[in-house]
N, C-alpha and C. Protein backbone atom coordinates (compact mmCIF):
# COMPACT_ATOMS: atom_id res chain seq x y z
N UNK A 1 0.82 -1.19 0.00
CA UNK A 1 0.00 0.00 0.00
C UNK A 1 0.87 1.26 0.00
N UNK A 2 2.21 1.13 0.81
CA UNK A 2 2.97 2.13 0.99
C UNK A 2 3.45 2.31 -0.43
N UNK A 3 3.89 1.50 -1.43
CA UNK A 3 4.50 1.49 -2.94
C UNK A 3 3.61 2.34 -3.49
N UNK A 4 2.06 1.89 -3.02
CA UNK A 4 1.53 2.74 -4.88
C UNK A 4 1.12 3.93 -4.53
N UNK A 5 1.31 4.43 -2.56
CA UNK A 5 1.28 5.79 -2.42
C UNK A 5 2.17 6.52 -3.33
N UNK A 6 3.70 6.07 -3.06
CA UNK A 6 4.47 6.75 -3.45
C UNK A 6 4.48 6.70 -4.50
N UNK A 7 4.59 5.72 -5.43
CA UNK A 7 4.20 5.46 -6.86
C UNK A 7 3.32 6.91 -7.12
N UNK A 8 2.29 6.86 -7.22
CA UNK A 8 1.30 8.34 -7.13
C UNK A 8 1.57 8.94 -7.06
N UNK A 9 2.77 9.64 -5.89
CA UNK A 9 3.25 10.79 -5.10
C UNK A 9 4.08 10.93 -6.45
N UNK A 10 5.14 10.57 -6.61
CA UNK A 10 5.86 10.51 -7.74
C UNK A 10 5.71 10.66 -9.16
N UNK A 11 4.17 10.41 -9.57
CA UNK A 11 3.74 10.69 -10.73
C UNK A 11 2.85 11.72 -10.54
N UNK A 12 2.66 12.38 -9.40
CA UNK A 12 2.03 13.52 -9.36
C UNK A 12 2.74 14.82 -8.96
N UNK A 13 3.79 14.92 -8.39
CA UNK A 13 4.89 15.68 -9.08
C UNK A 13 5.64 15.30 -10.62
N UNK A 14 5.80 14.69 -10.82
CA UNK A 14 6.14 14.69 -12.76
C UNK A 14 5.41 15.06 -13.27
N UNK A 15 3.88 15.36 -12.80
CA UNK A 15 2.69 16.09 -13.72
C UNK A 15 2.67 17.63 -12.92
N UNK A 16 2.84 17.93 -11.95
CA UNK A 16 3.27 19.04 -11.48
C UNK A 16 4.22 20.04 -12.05
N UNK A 17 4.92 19.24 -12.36
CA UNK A 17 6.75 20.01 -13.09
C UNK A 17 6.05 20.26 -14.14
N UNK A 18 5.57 19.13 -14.85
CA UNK A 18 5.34 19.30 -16.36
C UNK A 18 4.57 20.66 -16.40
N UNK A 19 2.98 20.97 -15.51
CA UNK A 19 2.61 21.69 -15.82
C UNK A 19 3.26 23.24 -15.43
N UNK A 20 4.14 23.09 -14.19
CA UNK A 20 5.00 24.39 -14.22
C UNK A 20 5.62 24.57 -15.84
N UNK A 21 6.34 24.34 -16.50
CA UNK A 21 7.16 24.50 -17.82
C UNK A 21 6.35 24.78 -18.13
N UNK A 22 4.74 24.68 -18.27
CA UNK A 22 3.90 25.27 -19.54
C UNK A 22 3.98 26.72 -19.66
N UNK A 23 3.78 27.31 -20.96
CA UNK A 23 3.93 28.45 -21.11
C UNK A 23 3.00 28.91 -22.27
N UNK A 24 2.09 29.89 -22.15
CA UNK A 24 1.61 30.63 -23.32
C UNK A 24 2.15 31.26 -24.53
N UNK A 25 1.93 30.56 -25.56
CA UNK A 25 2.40 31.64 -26.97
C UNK A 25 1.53 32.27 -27.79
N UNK A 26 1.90 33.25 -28.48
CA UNK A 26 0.66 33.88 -29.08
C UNK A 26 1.54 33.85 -30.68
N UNK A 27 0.44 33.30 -31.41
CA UNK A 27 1.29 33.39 -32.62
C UNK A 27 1.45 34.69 -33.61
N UNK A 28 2.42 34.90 -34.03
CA UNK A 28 2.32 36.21 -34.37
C UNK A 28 1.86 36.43 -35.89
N UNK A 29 0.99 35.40 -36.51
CA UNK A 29 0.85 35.76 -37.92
C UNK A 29 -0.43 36.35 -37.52
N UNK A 30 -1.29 34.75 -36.56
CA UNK A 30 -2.72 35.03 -36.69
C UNK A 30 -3.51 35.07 -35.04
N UNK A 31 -2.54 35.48 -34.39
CA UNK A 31 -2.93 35.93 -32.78
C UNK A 31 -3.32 35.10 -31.95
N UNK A 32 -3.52 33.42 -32.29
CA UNK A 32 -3.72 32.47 -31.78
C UNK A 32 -2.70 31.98 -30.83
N UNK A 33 -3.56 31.59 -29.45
CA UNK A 33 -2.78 31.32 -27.91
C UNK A 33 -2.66 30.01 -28.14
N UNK A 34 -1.43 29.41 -27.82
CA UNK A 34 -1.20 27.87 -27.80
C UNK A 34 -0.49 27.51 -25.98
N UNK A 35 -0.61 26.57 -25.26
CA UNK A 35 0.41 26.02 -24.69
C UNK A 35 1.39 25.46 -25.19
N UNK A 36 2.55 25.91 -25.13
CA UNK A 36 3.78 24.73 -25.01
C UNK A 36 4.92 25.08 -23.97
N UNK A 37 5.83 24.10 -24.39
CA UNK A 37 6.93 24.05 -23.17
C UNK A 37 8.03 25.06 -23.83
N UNK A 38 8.55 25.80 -23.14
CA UNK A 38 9.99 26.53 -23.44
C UNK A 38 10.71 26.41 -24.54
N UNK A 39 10.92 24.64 -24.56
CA UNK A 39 11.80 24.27 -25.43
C UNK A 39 11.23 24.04 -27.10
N UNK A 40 10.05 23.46 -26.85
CA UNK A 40 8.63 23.79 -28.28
C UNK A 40 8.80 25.49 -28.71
N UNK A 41 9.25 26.18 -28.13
CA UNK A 41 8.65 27.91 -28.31
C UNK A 41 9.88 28.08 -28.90
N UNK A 42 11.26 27.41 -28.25
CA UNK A 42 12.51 28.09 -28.58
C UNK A 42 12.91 27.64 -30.20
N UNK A 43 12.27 26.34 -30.47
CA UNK A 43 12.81 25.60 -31.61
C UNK A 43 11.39 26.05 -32.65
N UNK A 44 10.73 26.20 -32.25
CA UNK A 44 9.52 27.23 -33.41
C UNK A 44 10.18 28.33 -33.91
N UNK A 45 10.79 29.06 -32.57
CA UNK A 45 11.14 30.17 -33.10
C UNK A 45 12.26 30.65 -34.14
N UNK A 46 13.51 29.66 -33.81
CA UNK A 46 14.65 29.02 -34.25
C UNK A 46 14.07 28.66 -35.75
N UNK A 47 12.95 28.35 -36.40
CA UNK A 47 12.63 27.63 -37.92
C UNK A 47 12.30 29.23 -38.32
N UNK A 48 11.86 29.77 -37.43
CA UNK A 48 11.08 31.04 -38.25
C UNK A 48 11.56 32.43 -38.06
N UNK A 49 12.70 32.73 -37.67
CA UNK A 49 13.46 33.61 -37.55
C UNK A 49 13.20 34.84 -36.26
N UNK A 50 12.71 33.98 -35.18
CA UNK A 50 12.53 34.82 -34.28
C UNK A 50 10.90 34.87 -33.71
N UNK A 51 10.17 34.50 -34.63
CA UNK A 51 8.82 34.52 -34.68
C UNK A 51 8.19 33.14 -34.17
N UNK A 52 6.60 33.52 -33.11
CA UNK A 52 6.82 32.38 -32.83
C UNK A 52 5.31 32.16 -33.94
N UNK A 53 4.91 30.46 -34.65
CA UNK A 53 3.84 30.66 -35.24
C UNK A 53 3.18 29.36 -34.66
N UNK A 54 1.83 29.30 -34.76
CA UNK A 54 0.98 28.13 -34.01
C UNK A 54 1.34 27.20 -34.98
N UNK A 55 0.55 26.01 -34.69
CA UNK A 55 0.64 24.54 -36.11
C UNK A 55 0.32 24.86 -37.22
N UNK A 56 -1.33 25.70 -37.18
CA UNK A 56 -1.88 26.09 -38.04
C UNK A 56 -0.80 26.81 -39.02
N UNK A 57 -0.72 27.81 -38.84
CA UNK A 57 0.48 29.15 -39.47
C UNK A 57 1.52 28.18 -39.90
N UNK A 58 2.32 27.35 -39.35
CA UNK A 58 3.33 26.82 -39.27
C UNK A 58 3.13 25.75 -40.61
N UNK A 59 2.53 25.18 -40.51
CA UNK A 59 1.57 24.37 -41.72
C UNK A 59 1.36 24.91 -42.69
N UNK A 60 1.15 26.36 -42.92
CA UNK A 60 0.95 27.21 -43.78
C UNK A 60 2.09 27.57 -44.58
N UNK A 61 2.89 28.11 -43.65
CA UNK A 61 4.66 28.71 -44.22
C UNK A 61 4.93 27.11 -45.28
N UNK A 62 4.98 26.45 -44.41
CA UNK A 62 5.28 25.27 -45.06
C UNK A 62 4.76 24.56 -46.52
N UNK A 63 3.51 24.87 -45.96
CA UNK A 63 2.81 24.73 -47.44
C UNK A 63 3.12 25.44 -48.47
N UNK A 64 2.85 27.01 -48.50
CA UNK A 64 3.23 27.86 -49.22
C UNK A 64 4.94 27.99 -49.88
N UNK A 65 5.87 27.42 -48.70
CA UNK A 65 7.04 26.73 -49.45
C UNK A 65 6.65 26.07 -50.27
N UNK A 66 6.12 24.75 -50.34
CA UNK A 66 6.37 24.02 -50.79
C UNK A 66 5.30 23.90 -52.23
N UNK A 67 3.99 24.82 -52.38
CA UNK A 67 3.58 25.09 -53.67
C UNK A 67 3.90 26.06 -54.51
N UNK A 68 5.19 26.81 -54.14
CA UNK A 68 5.51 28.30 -54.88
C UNK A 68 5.61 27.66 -55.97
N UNK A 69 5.55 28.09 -57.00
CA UNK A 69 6.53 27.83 -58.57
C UNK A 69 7.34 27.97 -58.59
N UNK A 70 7.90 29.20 -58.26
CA UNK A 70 9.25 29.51 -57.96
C UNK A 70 10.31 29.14 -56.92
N UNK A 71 11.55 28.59 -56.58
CA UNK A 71 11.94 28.98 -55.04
C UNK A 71 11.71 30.20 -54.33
N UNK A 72 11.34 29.29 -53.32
CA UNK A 72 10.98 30.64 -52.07
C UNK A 72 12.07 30.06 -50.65
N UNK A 73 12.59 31.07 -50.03
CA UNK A 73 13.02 30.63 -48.40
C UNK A 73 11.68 30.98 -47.54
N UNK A 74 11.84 29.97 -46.67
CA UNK A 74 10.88 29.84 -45.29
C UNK A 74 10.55 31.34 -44.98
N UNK A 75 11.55 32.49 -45.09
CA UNK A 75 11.27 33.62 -44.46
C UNK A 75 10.14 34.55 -45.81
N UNK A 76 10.36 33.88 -47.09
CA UNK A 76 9.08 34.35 -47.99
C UNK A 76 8.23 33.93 -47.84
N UNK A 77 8.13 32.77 -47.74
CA UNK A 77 7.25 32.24 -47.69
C UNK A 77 5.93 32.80 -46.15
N UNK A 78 6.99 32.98 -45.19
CA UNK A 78 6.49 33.57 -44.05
C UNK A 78 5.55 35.27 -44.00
N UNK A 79 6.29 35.68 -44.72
CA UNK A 79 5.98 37.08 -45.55
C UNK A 79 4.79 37.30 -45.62
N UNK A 80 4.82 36.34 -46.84
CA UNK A 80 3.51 35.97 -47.42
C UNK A 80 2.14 35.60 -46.65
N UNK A 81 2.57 34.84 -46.35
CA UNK A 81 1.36 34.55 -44.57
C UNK A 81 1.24 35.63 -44.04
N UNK A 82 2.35 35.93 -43.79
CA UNK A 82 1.55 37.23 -42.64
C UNK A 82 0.87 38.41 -43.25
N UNK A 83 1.08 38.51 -44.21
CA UNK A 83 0.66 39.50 -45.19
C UNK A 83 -0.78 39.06 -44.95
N UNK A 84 -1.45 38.45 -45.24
CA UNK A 84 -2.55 37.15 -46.17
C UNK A 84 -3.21 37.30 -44.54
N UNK A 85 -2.64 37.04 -43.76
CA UNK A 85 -3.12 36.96 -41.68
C UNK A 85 -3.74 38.30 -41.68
N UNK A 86 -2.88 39.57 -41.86
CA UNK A 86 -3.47 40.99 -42.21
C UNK A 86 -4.25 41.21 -42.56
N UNK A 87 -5.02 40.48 -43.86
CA UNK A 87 -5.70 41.27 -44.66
C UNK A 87 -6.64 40.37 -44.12
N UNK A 88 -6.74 39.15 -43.72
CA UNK A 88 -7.80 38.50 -43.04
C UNK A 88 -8.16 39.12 -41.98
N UNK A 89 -7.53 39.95 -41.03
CA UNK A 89 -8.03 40.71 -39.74
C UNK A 89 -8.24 41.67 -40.27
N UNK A 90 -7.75 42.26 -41.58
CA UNK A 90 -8.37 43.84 -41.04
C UNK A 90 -10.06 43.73 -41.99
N UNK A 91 -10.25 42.83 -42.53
CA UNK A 91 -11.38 42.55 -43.25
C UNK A 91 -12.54 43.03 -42.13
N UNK A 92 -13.25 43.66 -42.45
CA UNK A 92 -14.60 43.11 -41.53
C UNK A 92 -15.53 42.25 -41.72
N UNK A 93 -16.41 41.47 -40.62
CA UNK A 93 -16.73 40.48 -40.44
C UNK A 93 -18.52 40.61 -41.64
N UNK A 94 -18.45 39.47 -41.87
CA UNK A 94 -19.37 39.31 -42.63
C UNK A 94 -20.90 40.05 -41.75
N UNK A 95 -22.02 40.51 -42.70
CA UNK A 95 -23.21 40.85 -42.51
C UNK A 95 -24.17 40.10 -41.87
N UNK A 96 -24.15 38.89 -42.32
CA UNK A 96 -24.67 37.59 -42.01
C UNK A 96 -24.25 36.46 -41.97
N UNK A 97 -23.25 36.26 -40.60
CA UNK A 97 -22.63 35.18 -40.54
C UNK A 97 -23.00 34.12 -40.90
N UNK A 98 -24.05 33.59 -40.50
CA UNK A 98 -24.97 32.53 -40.69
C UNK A 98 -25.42 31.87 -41.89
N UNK A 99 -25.72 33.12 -42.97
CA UNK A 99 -25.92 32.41 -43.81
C UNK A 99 -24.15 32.26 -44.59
N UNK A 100 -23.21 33.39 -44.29
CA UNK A 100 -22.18 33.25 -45.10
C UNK A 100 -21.98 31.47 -44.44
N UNK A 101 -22.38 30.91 -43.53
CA UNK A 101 -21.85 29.76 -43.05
C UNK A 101 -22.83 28.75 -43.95
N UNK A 102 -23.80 28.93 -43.56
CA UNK A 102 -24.68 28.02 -44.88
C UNK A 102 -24.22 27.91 -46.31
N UNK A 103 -23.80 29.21 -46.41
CA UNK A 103 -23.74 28.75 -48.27
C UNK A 103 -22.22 28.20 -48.79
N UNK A 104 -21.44 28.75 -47.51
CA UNK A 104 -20.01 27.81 -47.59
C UNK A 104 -20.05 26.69 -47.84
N UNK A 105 -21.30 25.73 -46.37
CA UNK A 105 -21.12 24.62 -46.50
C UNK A 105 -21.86 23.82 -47.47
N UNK A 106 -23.48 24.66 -48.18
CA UNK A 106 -23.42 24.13 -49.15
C UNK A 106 -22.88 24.35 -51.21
N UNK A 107 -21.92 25.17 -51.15
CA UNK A 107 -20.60 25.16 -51.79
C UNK A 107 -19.81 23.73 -51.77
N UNK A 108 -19.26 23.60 -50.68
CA UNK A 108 -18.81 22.34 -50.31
C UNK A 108 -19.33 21.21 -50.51
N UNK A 109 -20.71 20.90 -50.42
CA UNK A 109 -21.50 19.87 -50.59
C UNK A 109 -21.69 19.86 -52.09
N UNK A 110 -21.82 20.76 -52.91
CA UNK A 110 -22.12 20.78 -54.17
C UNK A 110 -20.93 20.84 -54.80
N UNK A 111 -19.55 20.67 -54.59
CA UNK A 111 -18.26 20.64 -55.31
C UNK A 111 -17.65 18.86 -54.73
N UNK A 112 -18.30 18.54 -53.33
CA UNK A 112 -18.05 17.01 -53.38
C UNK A 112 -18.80 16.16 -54.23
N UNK A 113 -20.01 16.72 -53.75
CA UNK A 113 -21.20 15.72 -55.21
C UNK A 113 -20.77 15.68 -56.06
N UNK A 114 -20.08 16.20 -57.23
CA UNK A 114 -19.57 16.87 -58.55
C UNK A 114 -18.45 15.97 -59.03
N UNK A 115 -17.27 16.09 -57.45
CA UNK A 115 -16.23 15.67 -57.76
C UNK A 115 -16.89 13.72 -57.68
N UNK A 116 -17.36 13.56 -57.17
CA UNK A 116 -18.22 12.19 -56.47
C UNK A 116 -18.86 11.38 -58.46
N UNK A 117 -19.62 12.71 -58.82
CA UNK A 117 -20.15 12.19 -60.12
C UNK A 117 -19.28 12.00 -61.32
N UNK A 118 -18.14 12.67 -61.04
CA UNK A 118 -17.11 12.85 -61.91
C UNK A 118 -16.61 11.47 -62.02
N UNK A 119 -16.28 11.08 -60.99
CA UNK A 119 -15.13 9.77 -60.62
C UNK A 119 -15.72 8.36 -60.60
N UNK A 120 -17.42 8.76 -60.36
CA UNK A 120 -18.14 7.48 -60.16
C UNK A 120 -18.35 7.11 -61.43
């Protein structure tokens, strides 16, 4: 009984520590708060020249590397995003969210059907 106290005790400080190291980041393309640890923040920042970016963003740079036509470095490619993050915030928000959300999704539904009739 005395083992799986401590057992416990022991894995409840290792979850203690862990959650001390957590730390808030805010990404700087698209203002999104993430948790990570120190060492996650330092090596994000380290790919992107100082900047820290969430998965999302990060996924993005990456992408946008990797469909340019042209060569691009990570830091154009980054550019580019943030540029693109900008013009998405300074936009104002739609009139009617609701339906802009309806007709998105049926957009979507009517370009899977399509692709669906195409292939079938």
């Amino acid at each position: 009984m005395a083992a799986a106290v401590c057992n416990e005790s022991k894995k409840m400080d290792s979850v203690n520590k862990y959650k001390n190291e957590i730390e808030f980041a805010e990404c700087d393309c698209c203002g999104l708060t993430e948790e990570c640890t120190p060492a996650y923040i330092a090596r994000v920042r380290e790919s992107f020249g100082g900047r820290w970016l969430c998965g999302l963003c990060s996924e993005a740079v990456k992408d946008e590397t990797d469909r340019s036509e042209e060569d691009i470095t990570t830091y154009e490619a980054l550019d580019r995003h943030m540029k693109f993050c900008e013009q998405f915030k300074c936009s104002s928000p739609p009139a009617n969210p609701a339906e802009d959300l309806i007709s998105a999704m049926k957009h979507l539904l009517r370009r899977t059907l399509d692709s669906l009739r195409k292939n079938g």
